[in-house]
Protein backbone atom coordinates (compact mmCIF):
# COMPACT_ATOMS: atom_id res chain seq x y z
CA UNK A 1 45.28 35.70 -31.51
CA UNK A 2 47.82 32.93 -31.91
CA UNK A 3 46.84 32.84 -36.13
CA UNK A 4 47.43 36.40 -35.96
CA UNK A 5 51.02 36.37 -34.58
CA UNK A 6 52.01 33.95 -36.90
CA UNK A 7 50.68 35.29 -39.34
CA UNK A 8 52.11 38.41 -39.03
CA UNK A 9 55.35 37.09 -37.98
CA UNK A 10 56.02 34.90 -41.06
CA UNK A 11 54.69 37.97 -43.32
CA UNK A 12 57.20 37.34 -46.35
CA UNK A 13 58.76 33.56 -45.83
CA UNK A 14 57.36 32.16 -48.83
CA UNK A 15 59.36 34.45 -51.49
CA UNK A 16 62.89 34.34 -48.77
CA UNK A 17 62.25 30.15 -48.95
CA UNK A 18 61.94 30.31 -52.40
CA UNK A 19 64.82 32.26 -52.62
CA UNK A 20 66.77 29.78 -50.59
CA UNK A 21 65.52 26.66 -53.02
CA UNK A 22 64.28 24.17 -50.01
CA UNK A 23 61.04 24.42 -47.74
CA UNK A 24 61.67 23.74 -44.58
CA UNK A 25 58.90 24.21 -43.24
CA UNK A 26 54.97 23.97 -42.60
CA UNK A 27 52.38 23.89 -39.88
CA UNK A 28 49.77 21.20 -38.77
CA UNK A 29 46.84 21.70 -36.32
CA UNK A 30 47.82 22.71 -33.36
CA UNK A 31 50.26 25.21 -34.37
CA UNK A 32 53.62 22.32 -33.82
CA UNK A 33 56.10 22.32 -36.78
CA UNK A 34 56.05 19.48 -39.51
CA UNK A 35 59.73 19.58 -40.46
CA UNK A 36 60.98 18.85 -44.20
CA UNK A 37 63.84 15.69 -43.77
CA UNK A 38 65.65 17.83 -46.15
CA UNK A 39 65.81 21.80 -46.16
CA UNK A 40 67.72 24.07 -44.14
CA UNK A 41 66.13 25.29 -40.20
CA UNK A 42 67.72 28.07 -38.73
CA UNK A 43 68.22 27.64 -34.96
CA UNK A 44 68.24 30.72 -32.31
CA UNK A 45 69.71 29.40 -28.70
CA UNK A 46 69.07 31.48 -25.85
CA UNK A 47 71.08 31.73 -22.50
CA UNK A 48 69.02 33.42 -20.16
CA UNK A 49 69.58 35.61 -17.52
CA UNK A 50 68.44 38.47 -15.39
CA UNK A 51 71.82 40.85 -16.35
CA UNK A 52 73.08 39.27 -19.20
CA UNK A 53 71.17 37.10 -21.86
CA UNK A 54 73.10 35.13 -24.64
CA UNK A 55 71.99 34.98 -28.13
CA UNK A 56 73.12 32.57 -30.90
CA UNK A 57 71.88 32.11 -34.30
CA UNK A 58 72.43 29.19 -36.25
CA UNK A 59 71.74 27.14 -39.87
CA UNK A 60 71.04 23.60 -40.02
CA UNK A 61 71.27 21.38 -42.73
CA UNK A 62 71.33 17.95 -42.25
CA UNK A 63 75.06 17.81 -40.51
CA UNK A 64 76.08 20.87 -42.07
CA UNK A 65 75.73 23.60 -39.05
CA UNK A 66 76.77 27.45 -40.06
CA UNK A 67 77.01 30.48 -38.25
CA UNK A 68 74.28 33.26 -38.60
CA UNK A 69 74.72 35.45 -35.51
CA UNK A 70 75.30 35.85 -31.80
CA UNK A 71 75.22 38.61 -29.04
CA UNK A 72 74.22 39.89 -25.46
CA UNK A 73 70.92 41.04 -24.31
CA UNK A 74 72.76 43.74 -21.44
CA UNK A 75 69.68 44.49 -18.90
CA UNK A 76 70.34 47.48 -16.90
CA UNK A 77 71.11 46.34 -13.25
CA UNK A 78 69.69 48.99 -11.78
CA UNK A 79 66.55 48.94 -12.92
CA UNK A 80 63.37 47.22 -11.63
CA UNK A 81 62.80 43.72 -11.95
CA UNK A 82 59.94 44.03 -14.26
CA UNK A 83 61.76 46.51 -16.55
CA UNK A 84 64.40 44.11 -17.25
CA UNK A 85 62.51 41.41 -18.18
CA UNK A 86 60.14 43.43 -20.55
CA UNK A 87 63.56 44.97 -22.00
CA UNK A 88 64.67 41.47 -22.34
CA UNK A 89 61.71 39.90 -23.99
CA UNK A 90 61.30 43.14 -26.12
CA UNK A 91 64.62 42.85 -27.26
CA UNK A 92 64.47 38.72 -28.23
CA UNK A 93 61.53 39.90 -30.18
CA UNK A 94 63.17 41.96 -31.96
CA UNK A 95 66.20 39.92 -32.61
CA UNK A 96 63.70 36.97 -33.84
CA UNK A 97 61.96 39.33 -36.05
CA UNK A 98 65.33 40.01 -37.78
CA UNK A 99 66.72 36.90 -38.39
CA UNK A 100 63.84 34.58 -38.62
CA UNK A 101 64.57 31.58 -37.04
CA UNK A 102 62.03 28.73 -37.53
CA UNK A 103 63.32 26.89 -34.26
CA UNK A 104 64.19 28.29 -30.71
CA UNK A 105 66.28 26.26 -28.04
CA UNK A 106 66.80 27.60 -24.31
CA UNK A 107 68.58 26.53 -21.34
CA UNK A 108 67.02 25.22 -18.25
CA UNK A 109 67.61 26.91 -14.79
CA UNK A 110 70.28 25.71 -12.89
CA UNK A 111 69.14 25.32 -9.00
CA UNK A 112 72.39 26.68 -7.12
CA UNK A 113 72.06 26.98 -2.85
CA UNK A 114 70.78 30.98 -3.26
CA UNK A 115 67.08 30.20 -3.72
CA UNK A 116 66.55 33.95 -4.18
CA UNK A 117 69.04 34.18 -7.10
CA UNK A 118 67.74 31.34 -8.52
CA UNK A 119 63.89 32.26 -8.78
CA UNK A 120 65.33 35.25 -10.58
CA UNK A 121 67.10 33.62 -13.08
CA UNK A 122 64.03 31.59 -13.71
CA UNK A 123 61.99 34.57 -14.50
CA UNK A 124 64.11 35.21 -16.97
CA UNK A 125 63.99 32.18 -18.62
CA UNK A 126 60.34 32.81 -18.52
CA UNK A 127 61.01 36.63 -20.58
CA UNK A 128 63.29 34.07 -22.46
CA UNK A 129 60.85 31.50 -23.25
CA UNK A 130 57.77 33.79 -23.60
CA UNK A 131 59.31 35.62 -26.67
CA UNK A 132 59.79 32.78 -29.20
CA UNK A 133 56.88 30.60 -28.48
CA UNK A 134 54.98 34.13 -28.65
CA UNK A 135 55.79 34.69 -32.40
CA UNK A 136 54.97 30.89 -33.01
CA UNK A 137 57.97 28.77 -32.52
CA UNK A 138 58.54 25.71 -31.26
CA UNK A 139 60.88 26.23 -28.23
CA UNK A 140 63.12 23.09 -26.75
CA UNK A 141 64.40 22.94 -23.35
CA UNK A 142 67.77 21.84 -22.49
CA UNK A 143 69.83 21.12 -18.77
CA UNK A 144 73.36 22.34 -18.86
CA UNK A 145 75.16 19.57 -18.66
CA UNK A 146 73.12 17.85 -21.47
CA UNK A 147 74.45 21.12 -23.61
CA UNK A 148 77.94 20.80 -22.53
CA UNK A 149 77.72 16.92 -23.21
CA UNK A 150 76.19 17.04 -26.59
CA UNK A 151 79.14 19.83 -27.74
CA UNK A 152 81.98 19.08 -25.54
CA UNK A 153 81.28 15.38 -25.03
CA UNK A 154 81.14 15.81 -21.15
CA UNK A 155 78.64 17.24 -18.89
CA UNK A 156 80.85 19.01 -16.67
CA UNK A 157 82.86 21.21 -19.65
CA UNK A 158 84.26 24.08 -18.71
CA UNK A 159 83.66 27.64 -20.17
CA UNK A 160 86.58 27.98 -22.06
CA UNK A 161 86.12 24.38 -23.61
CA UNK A 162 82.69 25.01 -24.51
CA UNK A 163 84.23 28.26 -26.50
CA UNK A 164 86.94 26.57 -27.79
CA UNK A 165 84.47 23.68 -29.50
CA UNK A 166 82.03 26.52 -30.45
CA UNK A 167 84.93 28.04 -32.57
CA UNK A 168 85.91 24.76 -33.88
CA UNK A 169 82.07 23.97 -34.93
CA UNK A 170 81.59 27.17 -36.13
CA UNK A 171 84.71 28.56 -37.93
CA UNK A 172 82.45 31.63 -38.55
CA UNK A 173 81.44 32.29 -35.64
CA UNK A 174 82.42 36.05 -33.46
CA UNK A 175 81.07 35.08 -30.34
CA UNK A 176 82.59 37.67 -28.20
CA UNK A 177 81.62 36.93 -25.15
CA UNK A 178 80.77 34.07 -22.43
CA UNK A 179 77.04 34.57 -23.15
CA UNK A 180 76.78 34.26 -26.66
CA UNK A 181 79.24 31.36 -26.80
CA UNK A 182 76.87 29.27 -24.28
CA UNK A 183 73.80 30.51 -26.51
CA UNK A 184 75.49 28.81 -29.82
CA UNK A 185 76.18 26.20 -27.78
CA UNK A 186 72.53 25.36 -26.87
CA UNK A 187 71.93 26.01 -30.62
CA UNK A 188 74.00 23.43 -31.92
CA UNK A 189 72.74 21.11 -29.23
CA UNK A 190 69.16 21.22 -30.42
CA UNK A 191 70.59 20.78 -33.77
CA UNK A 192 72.24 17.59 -32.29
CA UNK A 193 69.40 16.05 -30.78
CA UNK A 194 66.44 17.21 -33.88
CA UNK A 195 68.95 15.53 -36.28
CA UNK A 196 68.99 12.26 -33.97
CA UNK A 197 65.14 12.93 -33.66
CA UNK A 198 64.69 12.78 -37.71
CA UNK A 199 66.32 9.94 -38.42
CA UNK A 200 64.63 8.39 -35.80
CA UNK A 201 61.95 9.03 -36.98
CA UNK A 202 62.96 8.29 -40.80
CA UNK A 203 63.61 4.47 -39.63
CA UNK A 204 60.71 4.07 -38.00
C-alpha cells in the first residue's frame, strides 16, 4: 500500500528534477529520505488547527531559502468534528499534490489550561500529520518556542515579530494572514535545523 502511494504520488519527478538540474532526492529501505548534500528540497510547514490551518511552502538550497507558497485551510465551524478534519486532511492532500514538496514540518500542540480545547487541536495535528506522511514524506515535529527561537532568535516572539522576520527571510513571500506566516515559519525552521543536521553529518 505504502509503494503504491508513493508511487503514485511521485508519478512525474524524474523529468520536473531533471528539469531543475539537481537530484535531491532518493529513497532507502524503509521508505526514510537519503538527502543529496547539494540539490534543492522544497519544504511545506503546517500550522494546525481545528478552524484555521496554516500552510507555507518553501525552497531550500543550502542557505538560500525562497518562497513557493502559503495559505489557510478555513474549516467550517459549524460543522462536525469529523467533517473538519477529513476537509482538512483532504485539502493538505491536495495542496501537497500541487506543489510537491519532498519534506513536511508541523508544529507540536501547545498544552494551554482548557484540556478540552487542547485535545482538539491535537486531532488536528493528527489530520495535519496524517496527510504528508500518507503520500510518503518524511514529516518533522517542532515545539513553538523552538520555531520562534530558530526564526526570531527567542522562544517567546511575538506574532507580529515572527511576521515581520518571515517578510525579511522571505522578500517574496504574501503571507496574508497569522496562519500562513506561523506555517513559513515552521518551514524555515526545519530548513534551519536539516541544514545544521547535514553538515553534521558531512563532518562526521
Amino acid at each position: 500500500m505504502e509503494n503504491a502511494l508513493r508511487a503514485g504520488f511521485f508519478a512525474g519527478y524524474p523529468r520536473q528534477v531533471k528539469e531543475r538540474g539537481k537530484k535531491c532526492f532518493n529513497w532507502r529501505a524503509g521508505g526514510r529520505m537519503v538527502e543529496n548534500m547539494t540539490g534543492t528540497i522544497r519544504i511545506i510547514g503546517i500550522d494546525p488547527g481545528l478552524r484555521n490551518t496554516g500552510w507555507g511552502i518553501i525552497d531550500c538550497a543550502g542557505p538560500r531559502l525562497s518562497f513557493v507558497a502559503s495559505g489557510v485551510i478555513r474549516a467550517d465551524r459549524q460543522a462536525a468534528l469529523a467533517r473538519r478534519l477529513v476537509f482538512i486532511h483532504a485539502s493538505l492532500t491536495e495542496i501537497i499534490r500541487a506543489h510537491r514538496p519532498e519534506e513536511a514540518a508541523v508544529e507540536e500542540t501547545f498544552v494551554n489550561r482548557d484540556a478540552r480545547a487542547t485535545l482538539k487541536l491535537g486531532q488536528a495535528r493528527g489530520a495535519a500529520l496524517l496527510a504528508p506522511a500518507g503520500l510518503g514524506l518524511e514529516v518533522a515535529e517542532y515545539a513553538p518556542n523552538r520555531v520562534k527561537k530558530s526564526v526570531v532568535g527567542s522562544g517567546h516572539a511575538d506574532k507580529r515579530q515572527i511576521g515581520a522576520m518571515v517578510r525579511m527571510l522571505l522578500p517574496k513571500a504574501r503571507a496574508d494572514s497569522e496562519d500562513a506566516a506561523d506555517a513559513l515559519a515552521i518551514a524555515i525552521c526545519h530548513a534551519h535545523h536539516r541544514g545544521a543536521a547535514m553538515r553534521l553529518a558531512a563532518g562526521a
